[in-house]
C-alpha atoms as a PDB file:
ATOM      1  CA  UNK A   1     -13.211 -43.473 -33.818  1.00  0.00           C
ATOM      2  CA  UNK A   2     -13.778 -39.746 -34.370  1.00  0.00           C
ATOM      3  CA  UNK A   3     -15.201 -39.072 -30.658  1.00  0.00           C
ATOM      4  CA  UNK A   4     -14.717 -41.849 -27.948  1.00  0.00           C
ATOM      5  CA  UNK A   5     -16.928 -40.064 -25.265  1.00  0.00           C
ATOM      6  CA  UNK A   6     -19.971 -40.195 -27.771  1.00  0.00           C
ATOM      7  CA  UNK A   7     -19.177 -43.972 -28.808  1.00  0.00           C
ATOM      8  CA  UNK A   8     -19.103 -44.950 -25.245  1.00  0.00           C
ATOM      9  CA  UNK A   9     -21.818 -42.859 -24.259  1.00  0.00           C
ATOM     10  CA  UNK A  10     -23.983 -44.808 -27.187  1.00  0.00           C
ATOM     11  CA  UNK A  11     -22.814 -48.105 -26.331  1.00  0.00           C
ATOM     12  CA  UNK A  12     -23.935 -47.553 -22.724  1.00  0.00           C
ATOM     13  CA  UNK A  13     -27.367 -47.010 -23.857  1.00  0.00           C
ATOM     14  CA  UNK A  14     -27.399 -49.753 -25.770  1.00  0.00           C
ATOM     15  CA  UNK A  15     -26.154 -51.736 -22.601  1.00  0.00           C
ATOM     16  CA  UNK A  16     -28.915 -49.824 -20.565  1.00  0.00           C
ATOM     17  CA  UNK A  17     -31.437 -50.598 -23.290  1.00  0.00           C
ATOM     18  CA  UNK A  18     -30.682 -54.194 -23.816  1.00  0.00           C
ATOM     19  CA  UNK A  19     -29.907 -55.228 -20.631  1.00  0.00           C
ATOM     20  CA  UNK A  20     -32.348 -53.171 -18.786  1.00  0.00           C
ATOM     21  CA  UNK A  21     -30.163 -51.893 -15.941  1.00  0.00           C
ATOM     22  CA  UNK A  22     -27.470 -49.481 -15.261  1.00  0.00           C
ATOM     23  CA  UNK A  23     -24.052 -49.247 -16.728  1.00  0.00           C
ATOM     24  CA  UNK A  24     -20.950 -46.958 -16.104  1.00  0.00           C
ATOM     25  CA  UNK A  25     -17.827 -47.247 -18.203  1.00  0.00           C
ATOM     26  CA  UNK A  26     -14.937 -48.324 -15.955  1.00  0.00           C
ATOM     27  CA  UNK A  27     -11.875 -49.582 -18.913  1.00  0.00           C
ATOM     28  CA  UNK A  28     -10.940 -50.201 -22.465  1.00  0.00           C
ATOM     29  CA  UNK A  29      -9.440 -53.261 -22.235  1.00  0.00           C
ATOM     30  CA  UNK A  30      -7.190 -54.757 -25.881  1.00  0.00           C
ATOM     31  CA  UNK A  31      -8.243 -58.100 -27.143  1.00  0.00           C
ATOM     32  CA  UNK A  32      -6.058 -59.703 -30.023  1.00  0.00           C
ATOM     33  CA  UNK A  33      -7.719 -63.018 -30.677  1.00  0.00           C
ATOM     34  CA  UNK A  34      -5.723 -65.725 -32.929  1.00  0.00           C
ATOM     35  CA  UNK A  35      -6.598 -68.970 -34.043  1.00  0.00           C
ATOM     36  CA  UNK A  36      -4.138 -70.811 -35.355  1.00  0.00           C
ATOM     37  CA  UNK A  37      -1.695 -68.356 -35.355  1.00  0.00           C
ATOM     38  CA  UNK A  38      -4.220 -66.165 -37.941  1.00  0.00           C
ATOM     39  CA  UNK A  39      -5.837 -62.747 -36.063  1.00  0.00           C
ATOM     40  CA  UNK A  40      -9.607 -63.227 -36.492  1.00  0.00           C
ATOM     41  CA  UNK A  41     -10.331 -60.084 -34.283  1.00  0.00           C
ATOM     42  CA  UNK A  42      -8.370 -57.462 -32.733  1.00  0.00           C
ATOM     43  CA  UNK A  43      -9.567 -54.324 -31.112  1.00  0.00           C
ATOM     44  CA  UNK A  44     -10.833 -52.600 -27.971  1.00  0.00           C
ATOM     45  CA  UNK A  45     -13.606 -53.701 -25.962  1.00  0.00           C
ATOM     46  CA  UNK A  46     -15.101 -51.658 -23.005  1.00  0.00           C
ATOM     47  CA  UNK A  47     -16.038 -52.938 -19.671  1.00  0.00           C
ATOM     48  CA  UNK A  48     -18.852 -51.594 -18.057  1.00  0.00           C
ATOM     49  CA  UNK A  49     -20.225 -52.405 -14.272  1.00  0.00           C
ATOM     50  CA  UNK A  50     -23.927 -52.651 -13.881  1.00  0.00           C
ATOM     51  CA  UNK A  51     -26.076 -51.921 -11.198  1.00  0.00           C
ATOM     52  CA  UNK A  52     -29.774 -53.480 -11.204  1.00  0.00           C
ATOM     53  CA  UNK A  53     -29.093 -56.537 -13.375  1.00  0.00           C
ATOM     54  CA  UNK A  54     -30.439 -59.434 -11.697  1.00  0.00           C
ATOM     55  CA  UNK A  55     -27.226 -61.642 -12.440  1.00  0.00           C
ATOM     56  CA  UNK A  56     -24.666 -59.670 -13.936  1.00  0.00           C
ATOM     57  CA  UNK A  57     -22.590 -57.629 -12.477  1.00  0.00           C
ATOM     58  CA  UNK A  58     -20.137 -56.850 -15.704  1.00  0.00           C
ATOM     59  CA  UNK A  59     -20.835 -56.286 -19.198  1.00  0.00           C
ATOM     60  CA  UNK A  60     -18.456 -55.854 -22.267  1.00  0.00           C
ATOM     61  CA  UNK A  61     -19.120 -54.452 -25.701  1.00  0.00           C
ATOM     62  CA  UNK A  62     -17.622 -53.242 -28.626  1.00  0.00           C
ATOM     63  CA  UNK A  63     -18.755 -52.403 -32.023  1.00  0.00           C
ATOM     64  CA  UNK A  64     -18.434 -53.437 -35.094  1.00  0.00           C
ATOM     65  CA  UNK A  65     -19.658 -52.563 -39.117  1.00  0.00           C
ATOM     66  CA  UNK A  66     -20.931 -49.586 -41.193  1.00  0.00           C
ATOM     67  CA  UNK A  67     -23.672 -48.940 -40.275  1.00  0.00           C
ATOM     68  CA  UNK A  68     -22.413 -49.346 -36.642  1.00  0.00           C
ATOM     69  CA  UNK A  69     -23.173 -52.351 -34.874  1.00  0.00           C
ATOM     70  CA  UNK A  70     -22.884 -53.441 -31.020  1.00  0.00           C
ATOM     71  CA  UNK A  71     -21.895 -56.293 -29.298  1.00  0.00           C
ATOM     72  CA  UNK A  72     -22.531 -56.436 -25.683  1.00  0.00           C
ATOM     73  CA  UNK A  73     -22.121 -60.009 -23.467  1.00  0.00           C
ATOM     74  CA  UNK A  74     -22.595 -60.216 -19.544  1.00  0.00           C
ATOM     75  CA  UNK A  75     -19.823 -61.532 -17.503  1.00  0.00           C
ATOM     76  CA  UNK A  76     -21.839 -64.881 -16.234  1.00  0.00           C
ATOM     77  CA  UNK A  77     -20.142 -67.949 -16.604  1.00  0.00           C
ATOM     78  CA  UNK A  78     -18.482 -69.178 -18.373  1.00  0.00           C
ATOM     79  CA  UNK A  79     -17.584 -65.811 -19.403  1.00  0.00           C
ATOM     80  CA  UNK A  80     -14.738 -64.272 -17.068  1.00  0.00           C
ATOM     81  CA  UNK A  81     -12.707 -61.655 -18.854  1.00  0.00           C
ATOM     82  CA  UNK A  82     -12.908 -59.353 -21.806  1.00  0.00           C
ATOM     83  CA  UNK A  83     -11.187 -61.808 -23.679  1.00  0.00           C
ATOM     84  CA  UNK A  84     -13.932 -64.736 -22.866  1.00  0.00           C
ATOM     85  CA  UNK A  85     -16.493 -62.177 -24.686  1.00  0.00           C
ATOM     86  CA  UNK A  86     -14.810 -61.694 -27.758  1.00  0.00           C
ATOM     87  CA  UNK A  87     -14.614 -65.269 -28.372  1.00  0.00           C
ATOM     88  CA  UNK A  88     -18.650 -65.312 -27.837  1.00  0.00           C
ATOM     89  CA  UNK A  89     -18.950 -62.625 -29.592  1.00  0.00           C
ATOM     90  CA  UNK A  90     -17.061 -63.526 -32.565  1.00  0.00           C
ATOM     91  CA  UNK A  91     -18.612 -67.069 -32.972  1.00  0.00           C
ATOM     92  CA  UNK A  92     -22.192 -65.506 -32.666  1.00  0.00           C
ATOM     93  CA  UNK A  93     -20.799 -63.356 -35.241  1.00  0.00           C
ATOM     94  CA  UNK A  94     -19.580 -65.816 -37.878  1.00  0.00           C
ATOM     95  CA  UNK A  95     -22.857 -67.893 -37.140  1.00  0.00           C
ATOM     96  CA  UNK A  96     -25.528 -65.115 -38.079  1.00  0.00           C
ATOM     97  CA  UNK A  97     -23.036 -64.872 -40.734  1.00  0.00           C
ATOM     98  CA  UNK A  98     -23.889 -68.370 -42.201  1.00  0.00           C
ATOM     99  CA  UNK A  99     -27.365 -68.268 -41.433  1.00  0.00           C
ATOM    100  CA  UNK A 100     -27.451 -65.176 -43.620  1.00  0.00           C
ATOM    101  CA  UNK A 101     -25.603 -66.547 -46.637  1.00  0.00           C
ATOM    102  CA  UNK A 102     -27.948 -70.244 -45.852  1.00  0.00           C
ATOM    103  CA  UNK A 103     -31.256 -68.533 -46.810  1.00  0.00           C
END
């Protein structure tokens, strides 16, 4: 990532946008998710607080692909760590995925 103030700075608006609310960056958290003993996604995601979201109070994102991509999931349940969102994140991921290669 050639400059990570303008990456975060684009995923917050895309947070902001999305979400419609408020979002400052507050950690880069690393996520190594295995399954069965195979990495199927390893990087950084970014935790961001919100302020005017009616139910979240948390958000994480990352991105992803050329062109770039972003992920971003609320921490509501059942989603409790950075960790929980990747998970989300990747199944939504394989699933578009599928429904890509299905039409």
């Amino acid at each position: 990532m050639p400059n990570k103030q303008d990456y975060l700075a684009r995923l917050q608006t895309t947070i902001q946008q999305l979400h419609n609310c408020g979002a400052v960056h507050l950690q880069t958290v690393q996520v190594h998710e295995e399954f069965h003993r195979r990495t199927i996604w390893k990087g950084d995601v970014e935790v961001f607080d919100l302020t005017g979201h009616p139910k979240a109070k948390r958000c994480y994102g990352w991105s992803y692909g050329d062109p770039e991509e972003f992920i971003t999931i609320l921490k509501l349940p059942p989603i409790e760590s950075a960790q929980d969102a990747v998970k989300v994140g990747v199944s939504q991921q394989k699933k578009v995925k599928k429904e890509a290669w299905s039409q």
